[in-house]
N, C-alpha and C. Protein backbone atom coordinates (compact mmCIF):
# COMPACT_ATOMS: atom_id res chain seq x y z
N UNK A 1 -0.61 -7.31 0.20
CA UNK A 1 0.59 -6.51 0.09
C UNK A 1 0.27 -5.32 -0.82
N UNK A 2 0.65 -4.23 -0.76
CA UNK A 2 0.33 -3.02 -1.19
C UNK A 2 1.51 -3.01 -2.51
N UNK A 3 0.69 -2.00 -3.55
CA UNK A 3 1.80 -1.77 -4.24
C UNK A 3 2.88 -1.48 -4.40
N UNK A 4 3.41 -0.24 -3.54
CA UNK A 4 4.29 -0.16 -3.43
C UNK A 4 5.59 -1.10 -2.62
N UNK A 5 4.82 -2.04 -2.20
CA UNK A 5 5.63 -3.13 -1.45
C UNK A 5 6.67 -3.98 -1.97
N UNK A 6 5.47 -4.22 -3.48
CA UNK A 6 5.59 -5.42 -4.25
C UNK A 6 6.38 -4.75 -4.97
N UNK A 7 6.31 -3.38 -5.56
CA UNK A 7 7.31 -3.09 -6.40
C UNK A 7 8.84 -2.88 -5.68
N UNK A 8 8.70 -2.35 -4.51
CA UNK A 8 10.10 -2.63 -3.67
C UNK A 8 10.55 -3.63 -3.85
N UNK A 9 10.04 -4.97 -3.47
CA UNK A 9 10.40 -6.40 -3.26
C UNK A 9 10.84 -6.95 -4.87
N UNK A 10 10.04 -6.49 -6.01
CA UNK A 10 10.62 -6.38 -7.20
C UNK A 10 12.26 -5.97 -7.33
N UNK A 11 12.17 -4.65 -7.36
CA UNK A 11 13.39 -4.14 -7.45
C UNK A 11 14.73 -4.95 -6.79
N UNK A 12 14.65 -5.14 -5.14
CA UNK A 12 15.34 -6.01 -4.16
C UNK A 12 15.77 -7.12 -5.16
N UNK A 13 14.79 -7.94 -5.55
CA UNK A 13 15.23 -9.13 -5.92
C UNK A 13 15.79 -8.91 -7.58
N UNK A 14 15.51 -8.23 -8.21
CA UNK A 14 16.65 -7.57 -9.10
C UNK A 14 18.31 -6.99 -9.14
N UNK A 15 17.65 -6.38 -8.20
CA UNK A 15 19.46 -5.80 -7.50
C UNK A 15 20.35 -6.80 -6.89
N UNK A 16 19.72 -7.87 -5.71
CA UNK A 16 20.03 -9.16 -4.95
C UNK A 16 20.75 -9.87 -6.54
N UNK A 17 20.15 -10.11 -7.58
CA UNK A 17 20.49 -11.01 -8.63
C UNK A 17 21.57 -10.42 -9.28
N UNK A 18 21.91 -9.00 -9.39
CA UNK A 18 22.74 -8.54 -9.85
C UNK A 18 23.75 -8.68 -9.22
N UNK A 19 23.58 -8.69 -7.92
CA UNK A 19 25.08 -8.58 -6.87
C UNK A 19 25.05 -9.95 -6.63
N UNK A 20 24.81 -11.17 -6.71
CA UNK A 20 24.92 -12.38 -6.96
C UNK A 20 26.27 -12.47 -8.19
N UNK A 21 25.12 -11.97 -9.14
CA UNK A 21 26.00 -12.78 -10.41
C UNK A 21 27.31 -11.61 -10.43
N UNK A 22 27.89 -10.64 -9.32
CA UNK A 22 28.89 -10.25 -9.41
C UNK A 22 29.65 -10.31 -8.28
N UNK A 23 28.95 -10.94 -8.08
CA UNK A 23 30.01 -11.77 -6.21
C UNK A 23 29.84 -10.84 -5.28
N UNK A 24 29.17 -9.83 -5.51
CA UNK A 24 28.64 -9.29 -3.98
C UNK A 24 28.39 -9.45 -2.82
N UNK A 25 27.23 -10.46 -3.22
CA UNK A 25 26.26 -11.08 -2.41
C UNK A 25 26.36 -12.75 -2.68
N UNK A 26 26.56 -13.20 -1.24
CA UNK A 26 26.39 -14.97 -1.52
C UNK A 26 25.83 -15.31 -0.45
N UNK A 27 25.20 -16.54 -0.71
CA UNK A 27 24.43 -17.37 0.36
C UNK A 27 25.06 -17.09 1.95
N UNK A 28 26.16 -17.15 2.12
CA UNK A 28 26.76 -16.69 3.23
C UNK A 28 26.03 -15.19 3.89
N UNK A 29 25.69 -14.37 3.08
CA UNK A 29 25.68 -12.96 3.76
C UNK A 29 24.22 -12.27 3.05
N UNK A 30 23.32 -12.96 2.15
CA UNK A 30 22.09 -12.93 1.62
C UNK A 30 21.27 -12.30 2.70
N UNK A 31 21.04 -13.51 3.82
CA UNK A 31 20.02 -13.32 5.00
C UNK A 31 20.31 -11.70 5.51
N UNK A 32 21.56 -11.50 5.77
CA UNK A 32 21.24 -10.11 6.09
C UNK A 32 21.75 -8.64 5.14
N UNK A 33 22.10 -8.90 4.34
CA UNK A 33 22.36 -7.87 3.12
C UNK A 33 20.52 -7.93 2.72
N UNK A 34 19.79 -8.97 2.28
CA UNK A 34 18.43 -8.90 1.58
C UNK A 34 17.39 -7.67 2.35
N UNK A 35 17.39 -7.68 3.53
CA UNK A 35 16.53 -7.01 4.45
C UNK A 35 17.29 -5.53 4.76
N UNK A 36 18.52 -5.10 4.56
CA UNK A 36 18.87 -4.07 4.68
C UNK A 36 18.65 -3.11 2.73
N UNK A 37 18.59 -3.83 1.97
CA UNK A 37 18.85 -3.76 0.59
C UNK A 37 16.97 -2.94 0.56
N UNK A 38 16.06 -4.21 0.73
CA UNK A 38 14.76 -3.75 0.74
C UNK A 38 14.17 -2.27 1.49
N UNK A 39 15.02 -2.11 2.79
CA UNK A 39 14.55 -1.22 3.59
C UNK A 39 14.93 0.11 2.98
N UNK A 40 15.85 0.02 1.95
CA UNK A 40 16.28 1.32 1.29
C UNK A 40 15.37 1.38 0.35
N UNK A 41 15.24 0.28 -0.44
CA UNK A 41 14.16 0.91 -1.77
C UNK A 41 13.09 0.64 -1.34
N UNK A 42 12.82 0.34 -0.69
CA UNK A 42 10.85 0.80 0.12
C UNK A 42 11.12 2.15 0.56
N UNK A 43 11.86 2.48 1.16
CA UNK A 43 11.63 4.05 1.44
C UNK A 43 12.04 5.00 0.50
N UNK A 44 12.67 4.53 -0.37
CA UNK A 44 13.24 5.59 -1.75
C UNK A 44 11.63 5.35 -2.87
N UNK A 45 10.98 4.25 -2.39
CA UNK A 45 9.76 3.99 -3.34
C UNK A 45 8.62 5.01 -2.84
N UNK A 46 8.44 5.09 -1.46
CA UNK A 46 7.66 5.76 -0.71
C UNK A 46 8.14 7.29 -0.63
N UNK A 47 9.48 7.64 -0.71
CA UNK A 47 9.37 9.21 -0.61
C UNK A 47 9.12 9.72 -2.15
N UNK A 48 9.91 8.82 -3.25
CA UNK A 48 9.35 9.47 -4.38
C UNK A 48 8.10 8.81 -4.96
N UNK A 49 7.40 8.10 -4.79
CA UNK A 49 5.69 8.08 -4.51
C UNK A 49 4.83 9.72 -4.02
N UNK A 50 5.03 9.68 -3.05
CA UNK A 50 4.75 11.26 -2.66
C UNK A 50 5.23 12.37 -2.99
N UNK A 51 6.73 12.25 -3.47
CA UNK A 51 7.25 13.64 -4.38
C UNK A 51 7.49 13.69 -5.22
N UNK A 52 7.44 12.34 -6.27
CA UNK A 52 7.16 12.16 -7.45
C UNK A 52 5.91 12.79 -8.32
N UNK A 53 4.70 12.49 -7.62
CA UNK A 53 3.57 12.37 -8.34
C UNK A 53 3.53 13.77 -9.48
N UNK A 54 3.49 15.02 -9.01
CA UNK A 54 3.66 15.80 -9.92
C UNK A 54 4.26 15.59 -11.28
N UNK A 55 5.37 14.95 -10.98
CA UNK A 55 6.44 15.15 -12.00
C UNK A 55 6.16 14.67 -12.81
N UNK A 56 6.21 14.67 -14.49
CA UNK A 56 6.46 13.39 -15.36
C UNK A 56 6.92 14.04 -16.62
C-alpha cells in the first residue's frame, strides 16, 4: 500500500470515529458511508500531494 493510501485510510478511520462517537455514523450505515468518506480524502490527499509540494 502506498503512502498516500495509508495516510488516507488513517484520516477515514479518524473521521469514521468521530462521527461514531457523535451519532453520525452507526453500524447500520458504516458499510457504505466508510467507502464514500475514503474516496474523498484519497483524492483531497492526492491533489494536494501534487499542489502542495511547493508550499510550506
Amino acid at each position: 500500500m502506498d503512502k498516500e493510501r495509508k495516510e488516507a485510510l488513517q484520516v477515514t478511520k479518524e473521521l469514521v470515529a468521530k462521527f461514531i462517537e457523535t451519532r453520525n455514523v452507526s453500524p447500520g450505515n458504516f458499510a457504505e458511508l466508510f467507502p464514500a468518506i475514503f474516496k474523498v480524502v484519497y483524492s483531497t490527499v492526492r491533489t494536494e500531494g501534487t499542489e502542495g509540494d511547493d508550499e510550506a
